[in-house]
PDB file of N, CA and C in Angstrom:
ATOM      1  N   UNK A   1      51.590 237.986  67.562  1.00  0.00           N
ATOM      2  CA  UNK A   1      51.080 236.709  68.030  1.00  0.00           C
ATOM      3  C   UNK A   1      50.612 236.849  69.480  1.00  0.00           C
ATOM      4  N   UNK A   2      49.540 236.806  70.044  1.00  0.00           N
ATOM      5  CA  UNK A   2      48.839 236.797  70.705  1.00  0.00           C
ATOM      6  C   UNK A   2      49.541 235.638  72.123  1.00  0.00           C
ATOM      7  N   UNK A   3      49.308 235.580  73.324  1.00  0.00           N
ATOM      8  CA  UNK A   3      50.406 234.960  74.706  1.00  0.00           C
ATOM      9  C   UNK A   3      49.169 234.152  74.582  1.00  0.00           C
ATOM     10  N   UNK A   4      48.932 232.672  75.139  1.00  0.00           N
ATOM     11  CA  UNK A   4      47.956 232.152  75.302  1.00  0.00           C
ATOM     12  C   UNK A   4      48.599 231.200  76.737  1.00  0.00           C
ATOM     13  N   UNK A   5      47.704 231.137  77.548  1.00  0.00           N
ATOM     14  CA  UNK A   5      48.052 230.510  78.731  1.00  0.00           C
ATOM     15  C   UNK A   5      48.210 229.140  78.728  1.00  0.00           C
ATOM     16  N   UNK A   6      49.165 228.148  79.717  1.00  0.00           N
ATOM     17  CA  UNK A   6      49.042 227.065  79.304  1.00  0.00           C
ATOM     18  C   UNK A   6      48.338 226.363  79.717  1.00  0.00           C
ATOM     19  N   UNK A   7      47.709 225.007  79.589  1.00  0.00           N
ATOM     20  CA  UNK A   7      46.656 224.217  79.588  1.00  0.00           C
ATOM     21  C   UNK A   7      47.136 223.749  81.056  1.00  0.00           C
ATOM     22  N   UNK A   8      46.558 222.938  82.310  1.00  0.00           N
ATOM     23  CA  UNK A   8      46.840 221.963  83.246  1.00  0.00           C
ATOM     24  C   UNK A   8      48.118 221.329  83.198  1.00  0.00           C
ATOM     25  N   UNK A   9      48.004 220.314  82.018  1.00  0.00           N
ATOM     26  CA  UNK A   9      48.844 219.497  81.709  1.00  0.00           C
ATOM     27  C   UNK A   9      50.219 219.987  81.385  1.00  0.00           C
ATOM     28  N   UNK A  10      49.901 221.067  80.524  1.00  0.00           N
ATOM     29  CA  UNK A  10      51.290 221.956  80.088  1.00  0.00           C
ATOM     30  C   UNK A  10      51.714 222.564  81.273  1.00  0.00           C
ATOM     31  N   UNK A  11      51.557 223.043  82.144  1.00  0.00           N
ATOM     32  CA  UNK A  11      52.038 223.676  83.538  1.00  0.00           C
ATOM     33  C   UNK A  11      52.537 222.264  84.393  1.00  0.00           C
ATOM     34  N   UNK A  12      51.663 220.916  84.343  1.00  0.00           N
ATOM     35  CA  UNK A  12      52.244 219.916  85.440  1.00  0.00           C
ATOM     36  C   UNK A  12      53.706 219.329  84.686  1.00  0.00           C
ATOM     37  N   UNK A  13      53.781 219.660  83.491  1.00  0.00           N
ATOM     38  CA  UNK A  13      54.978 218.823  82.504  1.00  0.00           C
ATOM     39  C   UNK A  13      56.034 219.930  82.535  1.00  0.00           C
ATOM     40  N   UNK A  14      55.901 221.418  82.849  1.00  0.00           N
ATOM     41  CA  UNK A  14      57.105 222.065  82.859  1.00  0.00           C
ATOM     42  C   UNK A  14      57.468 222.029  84.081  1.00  0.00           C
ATOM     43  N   UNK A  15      56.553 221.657  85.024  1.00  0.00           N
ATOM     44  CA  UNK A  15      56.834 222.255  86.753  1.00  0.00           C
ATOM     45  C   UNK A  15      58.010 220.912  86.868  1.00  0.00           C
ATOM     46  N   UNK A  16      57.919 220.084  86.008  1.00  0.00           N
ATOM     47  CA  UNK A  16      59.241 218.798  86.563  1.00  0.00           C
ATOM     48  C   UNK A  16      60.803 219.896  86.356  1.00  0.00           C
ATOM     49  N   UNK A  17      60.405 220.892  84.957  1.00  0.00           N
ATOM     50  CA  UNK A  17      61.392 221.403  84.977  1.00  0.00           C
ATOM     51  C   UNK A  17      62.218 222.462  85.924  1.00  0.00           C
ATOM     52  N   UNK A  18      61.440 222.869  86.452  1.00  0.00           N
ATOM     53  CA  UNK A  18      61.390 223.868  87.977  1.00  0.00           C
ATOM     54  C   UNK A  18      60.782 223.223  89.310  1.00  0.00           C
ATOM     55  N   UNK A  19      61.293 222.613  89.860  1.00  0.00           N
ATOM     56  CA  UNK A  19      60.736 221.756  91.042  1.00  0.00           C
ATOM     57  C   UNK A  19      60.855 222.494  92.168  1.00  0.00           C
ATOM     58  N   UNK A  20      61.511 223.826  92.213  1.00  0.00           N
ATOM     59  CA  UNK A  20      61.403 224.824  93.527  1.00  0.00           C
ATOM     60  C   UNK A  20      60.532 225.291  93.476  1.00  0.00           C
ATOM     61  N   UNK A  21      59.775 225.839  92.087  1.00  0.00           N
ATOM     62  CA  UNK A  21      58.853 226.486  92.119  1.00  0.00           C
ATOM     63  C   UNK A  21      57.203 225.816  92.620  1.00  0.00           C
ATOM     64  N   UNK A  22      56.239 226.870  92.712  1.00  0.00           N
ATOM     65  CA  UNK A  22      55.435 226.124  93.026  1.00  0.00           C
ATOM     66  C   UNK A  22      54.084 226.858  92.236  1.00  0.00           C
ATOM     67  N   UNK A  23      53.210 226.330  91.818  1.00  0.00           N
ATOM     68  CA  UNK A  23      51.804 226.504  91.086  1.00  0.00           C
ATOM     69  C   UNK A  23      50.626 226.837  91.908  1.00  0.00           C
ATOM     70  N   UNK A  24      50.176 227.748  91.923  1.00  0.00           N
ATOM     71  CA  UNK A  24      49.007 228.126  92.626  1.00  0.00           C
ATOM     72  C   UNK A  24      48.065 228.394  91.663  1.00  0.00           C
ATOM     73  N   UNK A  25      47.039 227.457  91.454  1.00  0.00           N
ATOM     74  CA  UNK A  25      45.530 227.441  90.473  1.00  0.00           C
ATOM     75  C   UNK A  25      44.684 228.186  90.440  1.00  0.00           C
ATOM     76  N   UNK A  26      44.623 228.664  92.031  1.00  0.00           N
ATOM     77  CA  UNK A  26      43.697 229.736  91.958  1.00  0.00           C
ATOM     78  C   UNK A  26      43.909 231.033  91.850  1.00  0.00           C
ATOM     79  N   UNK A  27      45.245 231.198  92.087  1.00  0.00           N
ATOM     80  CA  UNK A  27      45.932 232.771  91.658  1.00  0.00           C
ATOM     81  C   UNK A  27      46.782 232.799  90.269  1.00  0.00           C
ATOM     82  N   UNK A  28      46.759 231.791  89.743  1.00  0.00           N
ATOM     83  CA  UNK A  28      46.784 231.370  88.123  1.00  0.00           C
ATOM     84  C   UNK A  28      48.737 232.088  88.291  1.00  0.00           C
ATOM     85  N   UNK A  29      49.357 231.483  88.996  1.00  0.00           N
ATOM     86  CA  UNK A  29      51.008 231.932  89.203  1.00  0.00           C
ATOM     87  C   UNK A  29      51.947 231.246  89.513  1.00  0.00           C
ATOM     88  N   UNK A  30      52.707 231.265  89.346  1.00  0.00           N
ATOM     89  CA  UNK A  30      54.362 230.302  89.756  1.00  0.00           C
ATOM     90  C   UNK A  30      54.829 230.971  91.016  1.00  0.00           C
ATOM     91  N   UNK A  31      55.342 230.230  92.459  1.00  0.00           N
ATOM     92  CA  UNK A  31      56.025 231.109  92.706  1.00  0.00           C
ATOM     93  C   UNK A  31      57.238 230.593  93.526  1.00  0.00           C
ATOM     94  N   UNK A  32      58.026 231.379  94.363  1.00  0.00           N
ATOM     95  CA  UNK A  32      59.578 230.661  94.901  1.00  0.00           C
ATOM     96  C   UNK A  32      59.656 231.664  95.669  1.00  0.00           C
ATOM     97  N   UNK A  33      60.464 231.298  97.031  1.00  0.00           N
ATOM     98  CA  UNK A  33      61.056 231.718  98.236  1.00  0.00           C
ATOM     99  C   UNK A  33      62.336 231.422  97.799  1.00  0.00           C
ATOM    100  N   UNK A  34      62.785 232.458  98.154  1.00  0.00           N
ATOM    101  CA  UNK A  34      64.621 232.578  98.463  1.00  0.00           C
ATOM    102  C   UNK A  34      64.830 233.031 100.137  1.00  0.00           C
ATOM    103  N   UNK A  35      65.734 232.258 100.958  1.00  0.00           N
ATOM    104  CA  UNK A  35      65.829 232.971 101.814  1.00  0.00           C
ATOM    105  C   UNK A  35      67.812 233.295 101.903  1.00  0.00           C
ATOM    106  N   UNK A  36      67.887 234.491 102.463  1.00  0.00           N
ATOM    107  CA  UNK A  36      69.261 235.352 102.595  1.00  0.00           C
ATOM    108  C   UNK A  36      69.271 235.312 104.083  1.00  0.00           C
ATOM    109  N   UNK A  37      71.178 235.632 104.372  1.00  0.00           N
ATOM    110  CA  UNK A  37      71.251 235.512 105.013  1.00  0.00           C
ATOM    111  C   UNK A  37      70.821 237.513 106.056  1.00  0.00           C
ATOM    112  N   UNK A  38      70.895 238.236 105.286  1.00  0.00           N
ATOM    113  CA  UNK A  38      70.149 239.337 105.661  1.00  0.00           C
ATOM    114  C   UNK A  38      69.758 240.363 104.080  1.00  0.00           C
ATOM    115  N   UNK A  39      69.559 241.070 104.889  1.00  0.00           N
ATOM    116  CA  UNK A  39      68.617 242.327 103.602  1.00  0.00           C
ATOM    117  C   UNK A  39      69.720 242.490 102.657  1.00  0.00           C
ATOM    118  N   UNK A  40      70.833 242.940 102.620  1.00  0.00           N
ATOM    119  CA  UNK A  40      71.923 243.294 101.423  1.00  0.00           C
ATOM    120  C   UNK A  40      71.873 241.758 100.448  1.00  0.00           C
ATOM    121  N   UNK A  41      72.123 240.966 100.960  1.00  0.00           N
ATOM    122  CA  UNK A  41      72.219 239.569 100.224  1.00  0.00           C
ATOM    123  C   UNK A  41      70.760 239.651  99.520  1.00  0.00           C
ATOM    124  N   UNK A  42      69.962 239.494  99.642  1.00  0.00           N
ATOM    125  CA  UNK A  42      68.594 239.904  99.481  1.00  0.00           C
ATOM    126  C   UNK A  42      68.322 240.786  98.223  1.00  0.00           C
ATOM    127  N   UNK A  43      68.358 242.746  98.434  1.00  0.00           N
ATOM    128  CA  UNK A  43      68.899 242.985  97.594  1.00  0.00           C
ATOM    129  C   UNK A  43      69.955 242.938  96.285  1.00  0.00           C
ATOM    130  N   UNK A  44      70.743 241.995  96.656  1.00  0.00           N
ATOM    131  CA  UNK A  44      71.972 241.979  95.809  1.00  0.00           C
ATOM    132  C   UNK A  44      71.082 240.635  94.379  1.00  0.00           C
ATOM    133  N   UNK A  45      70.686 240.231  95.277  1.00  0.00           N
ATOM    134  CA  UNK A  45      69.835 238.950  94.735  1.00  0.00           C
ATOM    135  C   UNK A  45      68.625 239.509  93.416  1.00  0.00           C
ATOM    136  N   UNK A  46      68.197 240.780  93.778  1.00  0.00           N
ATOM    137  CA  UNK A  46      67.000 241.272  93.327  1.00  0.00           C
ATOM    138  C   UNK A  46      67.691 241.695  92.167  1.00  0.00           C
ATOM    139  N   UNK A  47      68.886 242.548  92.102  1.00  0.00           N
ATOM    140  CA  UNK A  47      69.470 243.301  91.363  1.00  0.00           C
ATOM    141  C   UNK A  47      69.329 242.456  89.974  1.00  0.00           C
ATOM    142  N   UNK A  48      70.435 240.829  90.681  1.00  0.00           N
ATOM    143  CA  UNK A  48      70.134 240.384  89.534  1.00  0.00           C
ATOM    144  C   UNK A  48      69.041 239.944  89.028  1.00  0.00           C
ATOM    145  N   UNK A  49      67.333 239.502  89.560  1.00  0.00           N
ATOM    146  CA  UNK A  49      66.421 239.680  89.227  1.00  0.00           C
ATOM    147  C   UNK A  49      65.825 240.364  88.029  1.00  0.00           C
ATOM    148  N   UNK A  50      66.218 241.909  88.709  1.00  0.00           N
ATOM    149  CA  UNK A  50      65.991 242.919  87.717  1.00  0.00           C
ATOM    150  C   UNK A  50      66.729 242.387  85.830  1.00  0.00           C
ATOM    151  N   UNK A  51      67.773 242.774  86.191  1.00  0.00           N
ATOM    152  CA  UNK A  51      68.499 242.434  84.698  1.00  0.00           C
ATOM    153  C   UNK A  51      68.132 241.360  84.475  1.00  0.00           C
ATOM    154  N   UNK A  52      67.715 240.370  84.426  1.00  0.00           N
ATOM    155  CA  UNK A  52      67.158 239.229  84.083  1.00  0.00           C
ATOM    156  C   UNK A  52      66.070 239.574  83.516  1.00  0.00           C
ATOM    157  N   UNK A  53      65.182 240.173  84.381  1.00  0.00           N
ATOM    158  CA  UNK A  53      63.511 240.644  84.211  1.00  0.00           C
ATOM    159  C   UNK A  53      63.691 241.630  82.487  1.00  0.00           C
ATOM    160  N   UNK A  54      64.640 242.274  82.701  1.00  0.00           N
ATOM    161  CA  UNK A  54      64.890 243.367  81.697  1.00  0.00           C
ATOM    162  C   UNK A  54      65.287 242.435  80.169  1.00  0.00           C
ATOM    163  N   UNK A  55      65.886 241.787  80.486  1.00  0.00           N
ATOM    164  CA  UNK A  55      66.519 240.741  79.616  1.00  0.00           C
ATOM    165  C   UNK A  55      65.838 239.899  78.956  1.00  0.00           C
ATOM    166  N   UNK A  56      64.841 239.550  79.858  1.00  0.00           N
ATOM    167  CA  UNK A  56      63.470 238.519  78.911  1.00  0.00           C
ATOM    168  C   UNK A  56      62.232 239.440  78.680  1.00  0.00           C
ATOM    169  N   UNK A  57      62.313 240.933  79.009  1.00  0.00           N
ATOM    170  CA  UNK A  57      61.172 241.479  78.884  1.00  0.00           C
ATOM    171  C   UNK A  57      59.677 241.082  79.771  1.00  0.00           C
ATOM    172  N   UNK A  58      60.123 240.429  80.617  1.00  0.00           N
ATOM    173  CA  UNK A  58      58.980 239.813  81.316  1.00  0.00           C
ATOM    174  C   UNK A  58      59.555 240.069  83.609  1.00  0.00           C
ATOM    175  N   UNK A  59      58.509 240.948  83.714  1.00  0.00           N
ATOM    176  CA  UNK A  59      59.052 241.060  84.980  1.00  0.00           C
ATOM    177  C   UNK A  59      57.572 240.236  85.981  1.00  0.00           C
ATOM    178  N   UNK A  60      58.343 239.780  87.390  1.00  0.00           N
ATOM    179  CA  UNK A  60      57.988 239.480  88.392  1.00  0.00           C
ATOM    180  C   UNK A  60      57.225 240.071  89.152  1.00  0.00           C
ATOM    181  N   UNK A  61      56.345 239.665  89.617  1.00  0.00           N
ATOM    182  CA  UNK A  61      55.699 239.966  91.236  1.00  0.00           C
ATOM    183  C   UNK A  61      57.038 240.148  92.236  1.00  0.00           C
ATOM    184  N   UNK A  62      57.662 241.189  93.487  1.00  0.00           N
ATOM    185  CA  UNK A  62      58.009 240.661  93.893  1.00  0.00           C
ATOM    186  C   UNK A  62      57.808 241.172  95.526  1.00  0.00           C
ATOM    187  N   UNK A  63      57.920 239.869  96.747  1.00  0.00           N
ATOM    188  CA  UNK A  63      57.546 240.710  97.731  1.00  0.00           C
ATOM    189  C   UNK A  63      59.346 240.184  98.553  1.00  0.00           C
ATOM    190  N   UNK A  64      59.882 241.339  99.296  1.00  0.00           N
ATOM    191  CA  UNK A  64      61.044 241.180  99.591  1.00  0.00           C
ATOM    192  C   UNK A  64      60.827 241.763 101.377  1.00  0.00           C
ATOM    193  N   UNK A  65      60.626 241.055 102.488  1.00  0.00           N
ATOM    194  CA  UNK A  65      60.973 241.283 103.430  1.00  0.00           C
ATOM    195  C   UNK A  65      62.782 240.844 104.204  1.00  0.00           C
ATOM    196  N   UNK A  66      63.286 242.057 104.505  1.00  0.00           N
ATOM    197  CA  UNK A  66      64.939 241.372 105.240  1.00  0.00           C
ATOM    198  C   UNK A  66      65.515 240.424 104.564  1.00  0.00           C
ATOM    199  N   UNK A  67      65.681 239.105 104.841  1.00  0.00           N
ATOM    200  CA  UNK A  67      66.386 238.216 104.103  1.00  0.00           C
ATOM    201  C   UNK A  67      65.881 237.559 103.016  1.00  0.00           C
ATOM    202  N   UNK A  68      64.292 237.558 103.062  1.00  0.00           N
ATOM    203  CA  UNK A  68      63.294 236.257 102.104  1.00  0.00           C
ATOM    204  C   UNK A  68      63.199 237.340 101.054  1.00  0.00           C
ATOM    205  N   UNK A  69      62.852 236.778  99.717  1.00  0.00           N
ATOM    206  CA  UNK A  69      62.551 237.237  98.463  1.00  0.00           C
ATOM    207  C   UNK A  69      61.852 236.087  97.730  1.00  0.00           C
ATOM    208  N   UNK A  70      60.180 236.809  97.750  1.00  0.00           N
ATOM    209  CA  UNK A  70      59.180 235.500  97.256  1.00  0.00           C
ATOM    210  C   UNK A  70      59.154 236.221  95.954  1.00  0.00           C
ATOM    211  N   UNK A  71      59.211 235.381  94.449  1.00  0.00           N
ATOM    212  CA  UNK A  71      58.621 235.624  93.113  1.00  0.00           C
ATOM    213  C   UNK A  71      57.963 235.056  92.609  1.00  0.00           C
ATOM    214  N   UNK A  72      56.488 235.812  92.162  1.00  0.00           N
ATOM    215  CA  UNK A  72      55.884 235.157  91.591  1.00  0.00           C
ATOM    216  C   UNK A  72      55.641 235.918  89.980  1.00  0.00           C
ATOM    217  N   UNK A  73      55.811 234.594  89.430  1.00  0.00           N
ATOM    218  CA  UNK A  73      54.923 234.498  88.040  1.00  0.00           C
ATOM    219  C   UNK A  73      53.718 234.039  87.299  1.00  0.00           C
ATOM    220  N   UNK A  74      53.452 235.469  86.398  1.00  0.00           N
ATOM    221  CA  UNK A  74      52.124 235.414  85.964  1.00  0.00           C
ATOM    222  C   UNK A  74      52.192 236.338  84.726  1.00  0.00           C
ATOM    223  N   UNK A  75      51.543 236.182  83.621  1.00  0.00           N
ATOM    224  CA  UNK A  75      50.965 236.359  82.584  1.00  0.00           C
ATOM    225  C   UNK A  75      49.853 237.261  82.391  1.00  0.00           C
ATOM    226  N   UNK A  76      50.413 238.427  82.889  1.00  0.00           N
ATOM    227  CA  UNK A  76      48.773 239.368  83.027  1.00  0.00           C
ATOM    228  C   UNK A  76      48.015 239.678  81.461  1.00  0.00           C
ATOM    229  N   UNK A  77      49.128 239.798  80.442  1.00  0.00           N
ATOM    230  CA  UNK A  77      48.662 239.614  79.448  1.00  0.00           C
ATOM    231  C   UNK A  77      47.264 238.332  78.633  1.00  0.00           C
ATOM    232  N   UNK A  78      47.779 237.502  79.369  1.00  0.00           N
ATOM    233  CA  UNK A  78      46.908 236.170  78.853  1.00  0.00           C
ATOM    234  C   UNK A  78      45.616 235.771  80.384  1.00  0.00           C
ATOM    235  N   UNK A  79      46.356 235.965  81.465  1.00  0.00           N
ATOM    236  CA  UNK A  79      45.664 236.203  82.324  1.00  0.00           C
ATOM    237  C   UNK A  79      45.548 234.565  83.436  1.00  0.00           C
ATOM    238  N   UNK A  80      46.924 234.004  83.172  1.00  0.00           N
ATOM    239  CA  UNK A  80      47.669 233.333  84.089  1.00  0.00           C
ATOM    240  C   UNK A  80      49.116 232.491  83.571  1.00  0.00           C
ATOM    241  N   UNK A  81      49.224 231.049  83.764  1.00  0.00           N
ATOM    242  CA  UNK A  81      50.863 231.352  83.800  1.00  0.00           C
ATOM    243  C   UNK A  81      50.667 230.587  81.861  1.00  0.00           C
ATOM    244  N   UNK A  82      51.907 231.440  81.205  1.00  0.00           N
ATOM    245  CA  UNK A  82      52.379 230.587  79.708  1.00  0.00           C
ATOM    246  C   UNK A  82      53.503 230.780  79.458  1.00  0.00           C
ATOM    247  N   UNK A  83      54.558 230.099  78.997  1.00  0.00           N
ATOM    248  CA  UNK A  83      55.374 229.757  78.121  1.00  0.00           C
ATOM    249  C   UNK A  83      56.599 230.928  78.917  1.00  0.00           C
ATOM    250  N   UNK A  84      56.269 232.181  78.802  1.00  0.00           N
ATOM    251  CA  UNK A  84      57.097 233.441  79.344  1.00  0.00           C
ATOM    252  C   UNK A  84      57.356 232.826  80.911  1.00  0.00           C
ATOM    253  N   UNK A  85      56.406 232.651  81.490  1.00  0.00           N
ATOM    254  CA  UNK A  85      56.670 232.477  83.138  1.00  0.00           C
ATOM    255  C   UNK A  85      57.948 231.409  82.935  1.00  0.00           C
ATOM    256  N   UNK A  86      57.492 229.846  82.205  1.00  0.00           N
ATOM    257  CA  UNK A  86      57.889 228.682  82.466  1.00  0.00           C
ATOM    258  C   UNK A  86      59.322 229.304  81.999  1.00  0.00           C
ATOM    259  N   UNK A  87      59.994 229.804  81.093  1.00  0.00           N
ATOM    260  CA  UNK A  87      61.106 230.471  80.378  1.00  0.00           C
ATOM    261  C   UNK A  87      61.851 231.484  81.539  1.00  0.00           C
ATOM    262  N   UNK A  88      60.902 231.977  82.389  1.00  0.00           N
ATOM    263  CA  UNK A  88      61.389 232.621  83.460  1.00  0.00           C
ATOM    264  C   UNK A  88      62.027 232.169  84.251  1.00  0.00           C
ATOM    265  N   UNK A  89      61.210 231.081  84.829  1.00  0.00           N
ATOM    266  CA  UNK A  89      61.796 230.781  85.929  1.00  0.00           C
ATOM    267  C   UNK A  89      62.879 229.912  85.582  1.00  0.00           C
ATOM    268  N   UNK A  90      63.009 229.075  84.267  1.00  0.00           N
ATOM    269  CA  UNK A  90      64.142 228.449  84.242  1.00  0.00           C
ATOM    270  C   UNK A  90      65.658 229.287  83.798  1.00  0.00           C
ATOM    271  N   UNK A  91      65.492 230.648  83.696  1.00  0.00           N
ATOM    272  CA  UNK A  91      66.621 230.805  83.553  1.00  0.00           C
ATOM    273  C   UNK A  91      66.819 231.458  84.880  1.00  0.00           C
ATOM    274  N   UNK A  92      66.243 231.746  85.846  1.00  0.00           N
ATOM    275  CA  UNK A  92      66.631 231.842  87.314  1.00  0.00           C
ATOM    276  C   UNK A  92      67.116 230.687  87.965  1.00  0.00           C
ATOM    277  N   UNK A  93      66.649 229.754  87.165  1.00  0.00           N
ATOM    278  CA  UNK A  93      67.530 228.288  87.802  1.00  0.00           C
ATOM    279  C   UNK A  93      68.760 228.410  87.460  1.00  0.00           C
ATOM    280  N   UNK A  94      68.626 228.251  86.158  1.00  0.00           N
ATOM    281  CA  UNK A  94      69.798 228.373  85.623  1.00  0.00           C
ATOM    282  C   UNK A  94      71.347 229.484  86.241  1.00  0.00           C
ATOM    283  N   UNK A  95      70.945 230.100  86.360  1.00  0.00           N
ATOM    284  CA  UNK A  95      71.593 230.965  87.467  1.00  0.00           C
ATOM    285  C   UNK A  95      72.431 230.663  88.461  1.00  0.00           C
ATOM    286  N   UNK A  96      71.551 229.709  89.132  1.00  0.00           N
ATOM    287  CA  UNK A  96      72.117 229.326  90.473  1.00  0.00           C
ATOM    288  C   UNK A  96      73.275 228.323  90.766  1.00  0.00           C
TER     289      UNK A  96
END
């Protein structure tokens, strides 16, 4: 079955479900700032990232300077954000 991206509407009706995250239209992605209190916290943070990422089969953008850890999601398969991202990021909520 083929990933198909989601429509406007379908991205403004899940984003109630992730309200940290944020939608960028023109880079067709989800994304979120974490900030730590230094680099190990940071890392430790990513780790679990990873196993997560591994876990849904769907991994992140990620850019990690010292304490901040920005992720973004995207759908390179379909060729912006669907169903996988929105599934993503809520079980990183979920998490917290």
């Amino acid at each position: 079955m083929a990933i198909t991206p989601l429509s406007a509407d379908e991205i403004d009706a899940a984003m109630r479900d992730v309200p940290q995250w944020r939608y960028d239209s023109d880079a067709q992605k989800l994304s979120r700032t974490w900030q730590f209190k230094n680099f190990a916290e940071a890392w430790a943070f990513l780790s679990h990232v990873a196993a997560l990422a591994e876990a849904h089969n769907h991994h992140p953008d990620i850019f990690n300077s010292y304490g901040q850890v920005t992720l973004m999601l995207t759908t390179h398969d379909c060729g912006g954000v669907s169903s996988r991202d929105i599934h993503f990021a809520r079980a990183l909520q979920k998490d917290e």
